[in-house]
C-alpha atoms as a PDB file:
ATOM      1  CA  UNK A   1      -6.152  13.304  -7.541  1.00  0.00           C
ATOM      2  CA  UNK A   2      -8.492  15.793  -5.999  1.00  0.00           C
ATOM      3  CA  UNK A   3     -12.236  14.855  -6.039  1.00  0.00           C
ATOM      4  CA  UNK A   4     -15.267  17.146  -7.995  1.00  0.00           C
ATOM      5  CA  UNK A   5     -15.422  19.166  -5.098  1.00  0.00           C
ATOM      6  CA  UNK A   6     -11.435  19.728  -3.717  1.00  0.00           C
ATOM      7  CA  UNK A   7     -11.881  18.886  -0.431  1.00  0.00           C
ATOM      8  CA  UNK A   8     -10.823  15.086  -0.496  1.00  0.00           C
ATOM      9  CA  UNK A   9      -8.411  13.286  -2.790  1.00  0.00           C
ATOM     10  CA  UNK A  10      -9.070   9.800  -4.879  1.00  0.00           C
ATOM     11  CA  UNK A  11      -6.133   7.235  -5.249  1.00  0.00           C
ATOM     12  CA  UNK A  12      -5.759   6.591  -8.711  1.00  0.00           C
ATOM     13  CA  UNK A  13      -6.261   2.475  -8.601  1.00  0.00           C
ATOM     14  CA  UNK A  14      -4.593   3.055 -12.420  1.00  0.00           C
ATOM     15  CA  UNK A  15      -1.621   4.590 -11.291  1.00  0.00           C
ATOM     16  CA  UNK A  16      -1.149   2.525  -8.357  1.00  0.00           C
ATOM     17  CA  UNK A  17      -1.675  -1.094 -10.865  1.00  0.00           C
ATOM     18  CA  UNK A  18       0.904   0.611 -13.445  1.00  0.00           C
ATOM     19  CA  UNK A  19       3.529   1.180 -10.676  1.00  0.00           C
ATOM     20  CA  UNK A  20       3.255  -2.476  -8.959  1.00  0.00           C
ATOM     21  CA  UNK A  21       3.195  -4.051 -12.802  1.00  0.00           C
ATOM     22  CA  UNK A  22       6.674  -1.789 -13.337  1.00  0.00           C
ATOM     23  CA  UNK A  23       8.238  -2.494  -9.976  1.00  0.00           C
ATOM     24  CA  UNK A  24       7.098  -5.692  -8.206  1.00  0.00           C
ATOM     25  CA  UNK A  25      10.120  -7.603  -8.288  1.00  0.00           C
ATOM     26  CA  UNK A  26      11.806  -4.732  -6.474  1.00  0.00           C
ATOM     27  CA  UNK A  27       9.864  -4.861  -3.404  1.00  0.00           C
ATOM     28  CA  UNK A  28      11.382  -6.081  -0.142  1.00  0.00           C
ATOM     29  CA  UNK A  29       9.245  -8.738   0.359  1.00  0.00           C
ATOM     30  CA  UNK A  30      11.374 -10.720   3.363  1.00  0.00           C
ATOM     31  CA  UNK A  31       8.933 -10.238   6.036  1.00  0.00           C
ATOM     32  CA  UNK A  32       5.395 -10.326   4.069  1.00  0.00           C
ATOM     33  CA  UNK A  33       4.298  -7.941   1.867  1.00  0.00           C
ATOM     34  CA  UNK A  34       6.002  -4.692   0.098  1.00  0.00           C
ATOM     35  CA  UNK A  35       3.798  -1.779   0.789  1.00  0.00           C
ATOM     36  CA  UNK A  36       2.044  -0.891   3.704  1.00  0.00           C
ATOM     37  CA  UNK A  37      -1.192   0.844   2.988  1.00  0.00           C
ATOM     38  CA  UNK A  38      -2.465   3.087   6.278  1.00  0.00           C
ATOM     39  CA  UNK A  39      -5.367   5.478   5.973  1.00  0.00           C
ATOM     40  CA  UNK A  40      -7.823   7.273   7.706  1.00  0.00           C
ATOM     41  CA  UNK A  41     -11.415   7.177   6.561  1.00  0.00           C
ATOM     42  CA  UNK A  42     -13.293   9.813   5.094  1.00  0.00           C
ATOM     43  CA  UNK A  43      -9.730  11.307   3.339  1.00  0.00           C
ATOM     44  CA  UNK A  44     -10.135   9.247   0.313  1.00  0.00           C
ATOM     45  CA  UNK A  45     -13.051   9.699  -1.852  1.00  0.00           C
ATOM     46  CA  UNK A  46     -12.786   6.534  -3.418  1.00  0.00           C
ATOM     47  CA  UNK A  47     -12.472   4.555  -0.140  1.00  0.00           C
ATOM     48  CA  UNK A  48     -14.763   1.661  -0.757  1.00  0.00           C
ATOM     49  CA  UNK A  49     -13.405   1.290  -4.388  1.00  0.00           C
ATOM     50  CA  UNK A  50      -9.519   1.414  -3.271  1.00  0.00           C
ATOM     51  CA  UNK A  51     -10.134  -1.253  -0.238  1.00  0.00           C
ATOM     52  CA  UNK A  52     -12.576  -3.200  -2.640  1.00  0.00           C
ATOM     53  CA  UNK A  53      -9.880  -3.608  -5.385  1.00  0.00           C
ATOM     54  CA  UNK A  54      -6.781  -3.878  -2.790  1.00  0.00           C
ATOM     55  CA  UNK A  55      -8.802  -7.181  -1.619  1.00  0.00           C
ATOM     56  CA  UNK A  56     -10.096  -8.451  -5.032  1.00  0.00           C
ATOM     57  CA  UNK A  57      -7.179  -7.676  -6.885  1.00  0.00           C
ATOM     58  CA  UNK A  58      -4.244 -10.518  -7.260  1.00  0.00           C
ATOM     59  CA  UNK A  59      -1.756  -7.417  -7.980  1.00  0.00           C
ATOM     60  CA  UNK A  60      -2.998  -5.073  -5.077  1.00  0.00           C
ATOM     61  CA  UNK A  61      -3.794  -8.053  -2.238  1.00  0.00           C
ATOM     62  CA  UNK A  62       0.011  -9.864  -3.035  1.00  0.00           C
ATOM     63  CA  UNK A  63       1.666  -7.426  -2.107  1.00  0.00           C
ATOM     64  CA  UNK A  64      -0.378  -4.472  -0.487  1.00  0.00           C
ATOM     65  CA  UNK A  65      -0.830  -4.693   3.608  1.00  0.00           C
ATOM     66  CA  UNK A  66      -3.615  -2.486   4.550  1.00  0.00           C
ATOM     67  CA  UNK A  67      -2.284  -1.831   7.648  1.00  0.00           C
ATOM     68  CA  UNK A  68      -5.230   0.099   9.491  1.00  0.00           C
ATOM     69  CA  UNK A  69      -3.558   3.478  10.293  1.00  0.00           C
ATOM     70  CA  UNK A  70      -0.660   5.293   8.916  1.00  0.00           C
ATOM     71  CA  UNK A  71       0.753   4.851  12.528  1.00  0.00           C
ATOM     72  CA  UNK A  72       0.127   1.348  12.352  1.00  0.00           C
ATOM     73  CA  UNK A  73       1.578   0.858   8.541  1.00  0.00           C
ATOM     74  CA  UNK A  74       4.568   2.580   9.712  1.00  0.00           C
ATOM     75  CA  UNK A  75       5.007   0.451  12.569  1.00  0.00           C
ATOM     76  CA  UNK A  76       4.963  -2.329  10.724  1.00  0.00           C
ATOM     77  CA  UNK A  77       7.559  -1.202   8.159  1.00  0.00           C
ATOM     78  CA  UNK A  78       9.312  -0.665  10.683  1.00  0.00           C
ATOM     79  CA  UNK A  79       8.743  -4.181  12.006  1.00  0.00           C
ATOM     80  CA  UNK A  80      10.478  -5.463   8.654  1.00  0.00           C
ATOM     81  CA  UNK A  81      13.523  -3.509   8.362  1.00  0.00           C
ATOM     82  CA  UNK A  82      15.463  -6.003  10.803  1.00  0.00           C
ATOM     83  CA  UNK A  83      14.665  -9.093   8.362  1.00  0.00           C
ATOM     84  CA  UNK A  84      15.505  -7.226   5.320  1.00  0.00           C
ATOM     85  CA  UNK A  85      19.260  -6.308   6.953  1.00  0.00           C
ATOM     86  CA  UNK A  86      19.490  -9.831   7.818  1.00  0.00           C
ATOM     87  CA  UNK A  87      18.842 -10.707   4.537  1.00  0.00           C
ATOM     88  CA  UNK A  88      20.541  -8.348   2.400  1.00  0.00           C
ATOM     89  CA  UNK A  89      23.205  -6.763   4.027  1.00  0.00           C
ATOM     90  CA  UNK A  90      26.171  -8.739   5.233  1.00  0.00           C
END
């Protein structure tokens, strides 16, 4: 969602709980957690409040890696995708 102003974006914590509640047990969760989270600061508007909640939060800190950068979340996707074709392709 766009902030007051347009010129950075808020991630909608709702959204975000309503997908994890609806797809949880769908994750690929062989090699730690399902989502990678990698942002740089300053492009969310509701920094504090996402990080806040993605550490507080049972739903958000199971199974959400903040990962640093997006660079560094993808990396470590990509780190997983060897266990999870060990484990679930033959």
């Amino acid at each position: 969602e766009p902030d007051e102003n347009y010129e950075r974006v808020n991630l909608s914590l709702t959204r975000l709980r309503s997908i994890l509640e609806d797809y949880r047990d769908r994750l690929l969760v062989d090699a730690g957690k399902g989502i990678f989270f990698g942002y740089r600061p300053t492009v969310l508007a509701n920094e504090a409040e996402v990080l806040d909640a993605f550490r507080a939060e049972e739903l958000f800190n199971t199974h959400i890696d903040v990962a640093g950068t997006p660079r560094e979340a993808l990396k470590k996707a990509a780190e997983t995708v060897p266990v999870v074709f060990e484990r679930h392709i033959p």
